[in-house]
N, C-alpha and C. Protein backbone atom coordinates (compact mmCIF):
# COMPACT_ATOMS: atom_id res chain seq x y z
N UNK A 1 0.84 -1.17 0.00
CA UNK A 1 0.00 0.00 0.00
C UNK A 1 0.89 1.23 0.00
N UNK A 2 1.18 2.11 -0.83
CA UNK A 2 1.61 3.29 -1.18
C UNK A 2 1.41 4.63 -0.11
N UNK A 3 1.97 5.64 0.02
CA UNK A 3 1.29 6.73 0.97
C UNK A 3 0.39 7.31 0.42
N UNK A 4 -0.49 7.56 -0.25
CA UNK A 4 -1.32 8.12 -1.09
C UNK A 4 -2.61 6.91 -0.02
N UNK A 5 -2.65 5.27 -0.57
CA UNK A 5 -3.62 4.48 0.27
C UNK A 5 -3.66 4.88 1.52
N UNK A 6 -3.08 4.63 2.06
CA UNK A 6 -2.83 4.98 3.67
C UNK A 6 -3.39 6.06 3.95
N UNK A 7 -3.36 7.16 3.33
CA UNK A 7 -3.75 8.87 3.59
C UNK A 7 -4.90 8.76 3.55
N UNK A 8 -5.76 8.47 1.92
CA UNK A 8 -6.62 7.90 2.21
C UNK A 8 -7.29 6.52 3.28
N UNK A 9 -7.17 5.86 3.77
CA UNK A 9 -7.51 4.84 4.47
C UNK A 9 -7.71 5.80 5.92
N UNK A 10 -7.03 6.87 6.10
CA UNK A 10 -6.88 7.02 7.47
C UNK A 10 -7.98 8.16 6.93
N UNK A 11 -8.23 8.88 6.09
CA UNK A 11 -9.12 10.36 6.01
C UNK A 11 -10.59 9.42 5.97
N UNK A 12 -10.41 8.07 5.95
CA UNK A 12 -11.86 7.34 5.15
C UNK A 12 -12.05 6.93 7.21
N UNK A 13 -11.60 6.21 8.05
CA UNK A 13 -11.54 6.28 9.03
C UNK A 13 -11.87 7.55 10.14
N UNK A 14 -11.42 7.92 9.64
CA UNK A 14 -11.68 10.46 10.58
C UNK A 14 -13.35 10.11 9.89
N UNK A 15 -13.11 9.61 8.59
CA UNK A 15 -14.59 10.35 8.09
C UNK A 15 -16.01 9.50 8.87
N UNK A 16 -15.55 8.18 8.67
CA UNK A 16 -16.12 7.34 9.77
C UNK A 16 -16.96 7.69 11.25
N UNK A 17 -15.98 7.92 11.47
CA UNK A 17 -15.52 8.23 13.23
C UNK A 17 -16.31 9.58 13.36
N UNK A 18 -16.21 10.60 12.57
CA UNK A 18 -16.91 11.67 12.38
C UNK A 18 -18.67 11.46 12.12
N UNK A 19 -18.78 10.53 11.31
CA UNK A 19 -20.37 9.88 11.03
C UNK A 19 -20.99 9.20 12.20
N UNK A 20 -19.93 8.55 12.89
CA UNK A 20 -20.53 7.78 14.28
C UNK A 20 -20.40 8.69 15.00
N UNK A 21 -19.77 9.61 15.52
CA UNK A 21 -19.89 10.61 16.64
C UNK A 21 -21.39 11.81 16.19
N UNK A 22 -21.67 12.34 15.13
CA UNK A 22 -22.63 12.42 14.64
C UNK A 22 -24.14 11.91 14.86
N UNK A 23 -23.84 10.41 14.47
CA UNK A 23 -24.99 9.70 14.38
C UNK A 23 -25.22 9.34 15.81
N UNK A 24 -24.28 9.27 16.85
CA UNK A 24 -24.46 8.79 18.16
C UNK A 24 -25.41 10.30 18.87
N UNK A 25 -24.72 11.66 18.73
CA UNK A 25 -25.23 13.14 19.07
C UNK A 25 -27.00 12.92 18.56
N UNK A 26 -27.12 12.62 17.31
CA UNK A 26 -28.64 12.51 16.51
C UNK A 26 -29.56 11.27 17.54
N UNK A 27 -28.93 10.15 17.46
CA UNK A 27 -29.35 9.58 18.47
C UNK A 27 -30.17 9.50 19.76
N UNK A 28 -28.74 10.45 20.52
CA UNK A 28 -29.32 10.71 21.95
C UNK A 28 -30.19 11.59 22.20
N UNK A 29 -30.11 12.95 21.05
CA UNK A 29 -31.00 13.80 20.97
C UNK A 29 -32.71 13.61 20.65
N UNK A 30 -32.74 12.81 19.65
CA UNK A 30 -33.86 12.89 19.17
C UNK A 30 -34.42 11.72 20.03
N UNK A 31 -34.26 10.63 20.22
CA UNK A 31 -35.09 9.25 20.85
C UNK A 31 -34.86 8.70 21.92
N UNK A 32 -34.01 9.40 22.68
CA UNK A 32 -33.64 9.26 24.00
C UNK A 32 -34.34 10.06 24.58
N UNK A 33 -35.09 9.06 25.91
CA UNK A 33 -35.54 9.51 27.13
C UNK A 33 -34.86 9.71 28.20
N UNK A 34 -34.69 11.04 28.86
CA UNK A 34 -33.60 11.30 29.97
C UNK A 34 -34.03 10.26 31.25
N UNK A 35 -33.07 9.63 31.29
CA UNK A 35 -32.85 8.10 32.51
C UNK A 35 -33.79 8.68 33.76
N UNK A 36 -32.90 10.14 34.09
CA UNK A 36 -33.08 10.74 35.72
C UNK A 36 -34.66 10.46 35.65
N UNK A 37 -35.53 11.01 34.53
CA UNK A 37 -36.90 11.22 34.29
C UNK A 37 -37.73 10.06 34.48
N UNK A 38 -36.95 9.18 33.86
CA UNK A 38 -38.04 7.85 33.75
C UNK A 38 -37.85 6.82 34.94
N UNK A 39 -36.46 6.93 35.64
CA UNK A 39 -36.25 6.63 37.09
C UNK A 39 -37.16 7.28 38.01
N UNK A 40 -37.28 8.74 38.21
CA UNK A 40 -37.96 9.28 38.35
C UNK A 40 -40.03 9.02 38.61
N UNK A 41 -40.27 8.90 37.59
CA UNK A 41 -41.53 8.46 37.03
C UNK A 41 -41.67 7.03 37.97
N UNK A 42 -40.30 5.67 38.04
CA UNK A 42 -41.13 4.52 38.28
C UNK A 42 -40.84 4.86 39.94
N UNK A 43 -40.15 5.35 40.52
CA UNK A 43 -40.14 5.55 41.72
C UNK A 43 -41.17 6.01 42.37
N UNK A 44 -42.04 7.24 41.40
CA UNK A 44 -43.29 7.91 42.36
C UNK A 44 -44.29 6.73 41.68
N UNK A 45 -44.39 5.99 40.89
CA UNK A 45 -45.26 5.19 40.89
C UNK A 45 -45.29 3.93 42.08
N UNK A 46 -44.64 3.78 41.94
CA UNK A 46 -43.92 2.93 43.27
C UNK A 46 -44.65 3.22 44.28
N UNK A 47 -44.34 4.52 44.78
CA UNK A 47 -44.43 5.54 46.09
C UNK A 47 -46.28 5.15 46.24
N UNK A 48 -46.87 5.80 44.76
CA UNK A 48 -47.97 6.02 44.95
C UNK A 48 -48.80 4.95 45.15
N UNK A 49 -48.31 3.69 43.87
CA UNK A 49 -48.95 2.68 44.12
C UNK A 49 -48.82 1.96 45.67
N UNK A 50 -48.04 1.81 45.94
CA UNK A 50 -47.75 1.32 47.54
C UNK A 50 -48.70 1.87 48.35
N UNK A 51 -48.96 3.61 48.36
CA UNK A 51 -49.88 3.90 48.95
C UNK A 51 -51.24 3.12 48.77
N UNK A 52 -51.89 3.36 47.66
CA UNK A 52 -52.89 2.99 47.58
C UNK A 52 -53.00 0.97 47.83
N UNK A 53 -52.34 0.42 48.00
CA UNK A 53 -51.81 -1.01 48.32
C UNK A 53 -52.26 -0.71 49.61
N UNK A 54 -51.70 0.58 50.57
CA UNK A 54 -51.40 0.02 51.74
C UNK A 54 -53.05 0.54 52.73
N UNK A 55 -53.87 1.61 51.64
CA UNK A 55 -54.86 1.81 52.07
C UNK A 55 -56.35 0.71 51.54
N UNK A 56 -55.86 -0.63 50.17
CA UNK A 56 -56.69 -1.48 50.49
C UNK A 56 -56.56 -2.72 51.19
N UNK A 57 -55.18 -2.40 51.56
CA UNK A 57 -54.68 -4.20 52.05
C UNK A 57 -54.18 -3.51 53.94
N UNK A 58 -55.53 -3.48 54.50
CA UNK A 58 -55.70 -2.48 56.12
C UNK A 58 -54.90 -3.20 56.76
N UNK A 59 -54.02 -4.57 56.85
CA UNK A 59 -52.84 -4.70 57.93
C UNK A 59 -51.59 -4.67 57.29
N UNK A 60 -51.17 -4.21 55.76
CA UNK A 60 -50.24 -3.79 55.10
C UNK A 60 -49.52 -2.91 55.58
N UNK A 61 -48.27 -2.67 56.21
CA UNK A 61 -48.10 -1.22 56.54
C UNK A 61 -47.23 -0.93 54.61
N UNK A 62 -47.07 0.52 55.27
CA UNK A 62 -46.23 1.06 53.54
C UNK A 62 -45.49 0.29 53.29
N UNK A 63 -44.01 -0.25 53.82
CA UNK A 63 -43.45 -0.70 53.44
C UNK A 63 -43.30 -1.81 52.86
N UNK A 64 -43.99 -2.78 53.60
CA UNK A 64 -45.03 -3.65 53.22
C UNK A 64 -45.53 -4.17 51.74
N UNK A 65 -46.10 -2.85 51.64
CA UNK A 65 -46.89 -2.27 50.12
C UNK A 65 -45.91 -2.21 49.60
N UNK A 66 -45.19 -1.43 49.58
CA UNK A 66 -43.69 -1.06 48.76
C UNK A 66 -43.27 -2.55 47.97
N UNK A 67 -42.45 -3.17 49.42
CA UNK A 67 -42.05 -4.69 48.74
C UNK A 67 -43.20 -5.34 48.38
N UNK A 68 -44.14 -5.20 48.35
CA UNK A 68 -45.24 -6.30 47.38
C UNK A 68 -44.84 -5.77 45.88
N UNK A 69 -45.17 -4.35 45.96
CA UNK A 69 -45.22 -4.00 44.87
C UNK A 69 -43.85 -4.26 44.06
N UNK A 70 -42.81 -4.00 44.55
CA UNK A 70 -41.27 -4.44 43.75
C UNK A 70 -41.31 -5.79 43.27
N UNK A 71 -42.09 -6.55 44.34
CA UNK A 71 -41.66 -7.88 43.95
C UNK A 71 -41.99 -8.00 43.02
N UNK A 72 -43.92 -7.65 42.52
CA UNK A 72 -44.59 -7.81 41.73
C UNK A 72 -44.41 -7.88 40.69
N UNK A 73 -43.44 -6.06 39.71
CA UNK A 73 -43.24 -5.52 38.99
C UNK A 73 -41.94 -5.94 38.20
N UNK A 74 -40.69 -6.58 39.65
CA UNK A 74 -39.66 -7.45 38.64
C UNK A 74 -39.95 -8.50 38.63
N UNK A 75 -40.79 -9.06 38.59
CA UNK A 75 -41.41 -10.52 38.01
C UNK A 75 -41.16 -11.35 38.87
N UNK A 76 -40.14 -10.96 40.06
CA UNK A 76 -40.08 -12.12 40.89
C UNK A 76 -41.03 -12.97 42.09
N UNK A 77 -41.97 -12.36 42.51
CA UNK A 77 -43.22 -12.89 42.87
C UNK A 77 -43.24 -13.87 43.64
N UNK A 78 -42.54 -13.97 44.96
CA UNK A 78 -42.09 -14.71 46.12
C UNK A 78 -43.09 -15.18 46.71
N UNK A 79 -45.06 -14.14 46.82
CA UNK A 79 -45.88 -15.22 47.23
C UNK A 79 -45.47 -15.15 48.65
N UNK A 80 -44.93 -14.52 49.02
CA UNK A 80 -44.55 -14.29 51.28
C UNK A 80 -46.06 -13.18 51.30
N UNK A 81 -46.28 -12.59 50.52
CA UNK A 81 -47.23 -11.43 50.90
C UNK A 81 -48.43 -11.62 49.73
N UNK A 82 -49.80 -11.95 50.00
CA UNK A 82 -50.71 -11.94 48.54
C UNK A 82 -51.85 -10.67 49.05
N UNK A 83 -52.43 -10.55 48.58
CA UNK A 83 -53.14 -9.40 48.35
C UNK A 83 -54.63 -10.09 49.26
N UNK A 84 -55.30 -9.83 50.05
CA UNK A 84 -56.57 -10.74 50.31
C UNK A 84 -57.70 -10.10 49.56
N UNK A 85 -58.01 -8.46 49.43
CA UNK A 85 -59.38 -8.06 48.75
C UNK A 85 -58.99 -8.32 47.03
N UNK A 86 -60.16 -9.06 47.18
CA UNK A 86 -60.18 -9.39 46.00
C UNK A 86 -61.08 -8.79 45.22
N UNK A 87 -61.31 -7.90 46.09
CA UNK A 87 -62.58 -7.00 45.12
C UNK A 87 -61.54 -5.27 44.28
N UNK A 88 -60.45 -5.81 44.28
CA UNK A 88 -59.65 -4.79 44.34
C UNK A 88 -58.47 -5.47 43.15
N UNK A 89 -58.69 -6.82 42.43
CA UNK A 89 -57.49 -7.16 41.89
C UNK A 89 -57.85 -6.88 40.74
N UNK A 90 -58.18 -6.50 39.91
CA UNK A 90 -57.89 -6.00 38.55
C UNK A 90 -57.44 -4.26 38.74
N UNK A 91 -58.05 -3.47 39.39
CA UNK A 91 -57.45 -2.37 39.70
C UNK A 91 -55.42 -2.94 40.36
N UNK A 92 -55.63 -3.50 41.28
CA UNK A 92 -54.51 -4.10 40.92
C UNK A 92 -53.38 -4.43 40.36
N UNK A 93 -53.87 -5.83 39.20
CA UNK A 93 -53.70 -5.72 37.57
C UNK A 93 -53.04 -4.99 36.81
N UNK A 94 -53.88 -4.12 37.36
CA UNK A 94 -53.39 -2.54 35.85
C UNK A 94 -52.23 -1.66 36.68
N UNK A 95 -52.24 -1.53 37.78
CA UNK A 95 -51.24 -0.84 38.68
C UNK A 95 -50.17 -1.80 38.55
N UNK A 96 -49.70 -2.81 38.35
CA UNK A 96 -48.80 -3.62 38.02
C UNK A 96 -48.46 -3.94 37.03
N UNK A 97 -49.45 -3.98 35.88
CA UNK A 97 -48.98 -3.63 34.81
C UNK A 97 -48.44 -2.60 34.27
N UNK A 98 -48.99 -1.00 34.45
CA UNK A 98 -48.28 -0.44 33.86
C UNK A 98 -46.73 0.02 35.21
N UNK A 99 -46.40 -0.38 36.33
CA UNK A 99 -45.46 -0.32 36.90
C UNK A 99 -44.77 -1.59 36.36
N UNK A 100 -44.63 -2.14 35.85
CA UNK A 100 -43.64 -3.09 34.44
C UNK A 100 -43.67 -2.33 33.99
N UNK A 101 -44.45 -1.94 32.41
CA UNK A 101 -44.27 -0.92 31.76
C UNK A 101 -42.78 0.33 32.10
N UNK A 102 -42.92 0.66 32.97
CA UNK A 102 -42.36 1.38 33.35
C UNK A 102 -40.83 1.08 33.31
N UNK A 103 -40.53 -0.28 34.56
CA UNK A 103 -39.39 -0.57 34.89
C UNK A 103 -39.02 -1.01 33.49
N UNK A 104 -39.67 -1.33 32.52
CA UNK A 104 -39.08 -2.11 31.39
C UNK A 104 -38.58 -1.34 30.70
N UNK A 105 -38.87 0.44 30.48
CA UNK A 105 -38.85 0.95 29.82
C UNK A 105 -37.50 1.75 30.54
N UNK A 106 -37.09 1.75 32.06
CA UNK A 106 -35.93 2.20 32.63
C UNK A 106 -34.97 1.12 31.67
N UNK A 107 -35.35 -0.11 32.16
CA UNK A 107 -34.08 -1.28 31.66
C UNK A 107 -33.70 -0.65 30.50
N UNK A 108 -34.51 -0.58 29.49
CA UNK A 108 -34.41 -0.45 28.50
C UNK A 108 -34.01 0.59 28.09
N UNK A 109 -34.21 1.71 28.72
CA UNK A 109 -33.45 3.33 28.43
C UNK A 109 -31.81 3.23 28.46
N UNK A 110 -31.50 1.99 29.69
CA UNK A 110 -30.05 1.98 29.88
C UNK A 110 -29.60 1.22 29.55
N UNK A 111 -30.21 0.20 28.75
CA UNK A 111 -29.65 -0.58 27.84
C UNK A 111 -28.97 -0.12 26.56
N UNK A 112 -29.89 0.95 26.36
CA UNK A 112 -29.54 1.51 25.04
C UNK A 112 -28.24 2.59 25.26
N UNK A 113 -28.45 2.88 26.49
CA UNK A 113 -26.88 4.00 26.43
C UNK A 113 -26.01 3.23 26.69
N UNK A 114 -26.02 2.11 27.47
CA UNK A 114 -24.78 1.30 27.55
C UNK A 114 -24.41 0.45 26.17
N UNK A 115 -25.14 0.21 25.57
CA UNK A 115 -24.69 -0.77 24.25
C UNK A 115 -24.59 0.54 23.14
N UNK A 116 -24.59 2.12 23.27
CA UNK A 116 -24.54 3.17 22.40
C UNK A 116 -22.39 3.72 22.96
N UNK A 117 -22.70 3.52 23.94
CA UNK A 117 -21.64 3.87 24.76
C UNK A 117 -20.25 2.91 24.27
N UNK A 118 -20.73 1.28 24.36
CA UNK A 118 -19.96 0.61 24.22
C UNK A 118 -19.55 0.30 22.52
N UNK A 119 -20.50 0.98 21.73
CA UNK A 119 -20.50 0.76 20.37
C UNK A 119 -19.50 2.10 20.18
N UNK A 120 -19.24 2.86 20.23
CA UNK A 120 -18.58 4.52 20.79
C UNK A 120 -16.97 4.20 21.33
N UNK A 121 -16.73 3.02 22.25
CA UNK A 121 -15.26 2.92 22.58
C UNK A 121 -14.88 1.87 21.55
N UNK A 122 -15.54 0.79 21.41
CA UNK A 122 -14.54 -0.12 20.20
C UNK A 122 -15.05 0.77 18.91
N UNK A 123 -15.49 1.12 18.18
CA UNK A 123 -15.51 2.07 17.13
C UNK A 123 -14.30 3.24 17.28
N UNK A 124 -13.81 3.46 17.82
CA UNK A 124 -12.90 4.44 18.47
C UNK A 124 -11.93 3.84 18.44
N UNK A 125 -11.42 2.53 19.00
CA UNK A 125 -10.33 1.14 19.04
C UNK A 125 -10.46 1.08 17.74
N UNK A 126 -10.81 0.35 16.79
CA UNK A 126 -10.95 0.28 15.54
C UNK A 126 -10.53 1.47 14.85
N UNK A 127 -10.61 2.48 15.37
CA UNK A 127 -10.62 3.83 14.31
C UNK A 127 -9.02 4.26 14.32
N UNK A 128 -8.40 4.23 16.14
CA UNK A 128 -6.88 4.55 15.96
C UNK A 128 -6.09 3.49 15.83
């Protein structure tokens, strides 16, 4: 390979590197949800739902409510604590459903900056 290839090879690389730093800025800007926000969001759902847990389930204290509700929402569902009014489980239901919703959509916010992040240092390795 001649110095002329090389010059080129390395301006085709800058130009690269320039398109991914680019396309990563376009990225975060446009379809990224700020983490703090949506952390944010499942925490007072949390907060709130627990409340209302702990005002239909009357020997629940909050905290109580709290860990039902965590358990609920990461799928792990241990069954130490069940709900007894049952006149109250589809309201329920939907309070647990969309608190998934939620956490899925944290996972998933930081999934995407960590695999954007990590696509950003070996693209970078590759580039020098």
């Amino acid at each position: 390979m001649g110095p002329d290839h090389k010059k080129l090879a390395s301006m085709d690389v800058e130009l690269g590197a320039n398109e991914q730093n680019e396309l990563n800025k376009k990225l975060s800007r446009e379809n990224s949800f700020p983490i703090p926000i949506a952390l944010s969001m499942l925490v007072l759902w949390i907060g709130v739902s627990a409340g209302l847990f702990c005002l239909w389930e009357t020997e629940w204290g909050y905290l109580t409510s709290v860990y039902f509700f965590f358990v609920s929402i990461s799928t792990v569902g241990l069954g130490d604590i069940v709900p007894g009014n049952k006149d109250m489980m589809l309201v329920n239901f939907v309070l647990i459903l969309i608190g998934l919703a939620l956490l899925s959509m944290c996972i998933n916010l930081i999934q995407v900056i960590i695999s954007l992040l990590t696509f950003s240092e070996e693209f970078s390795k590759i580039s020098h």
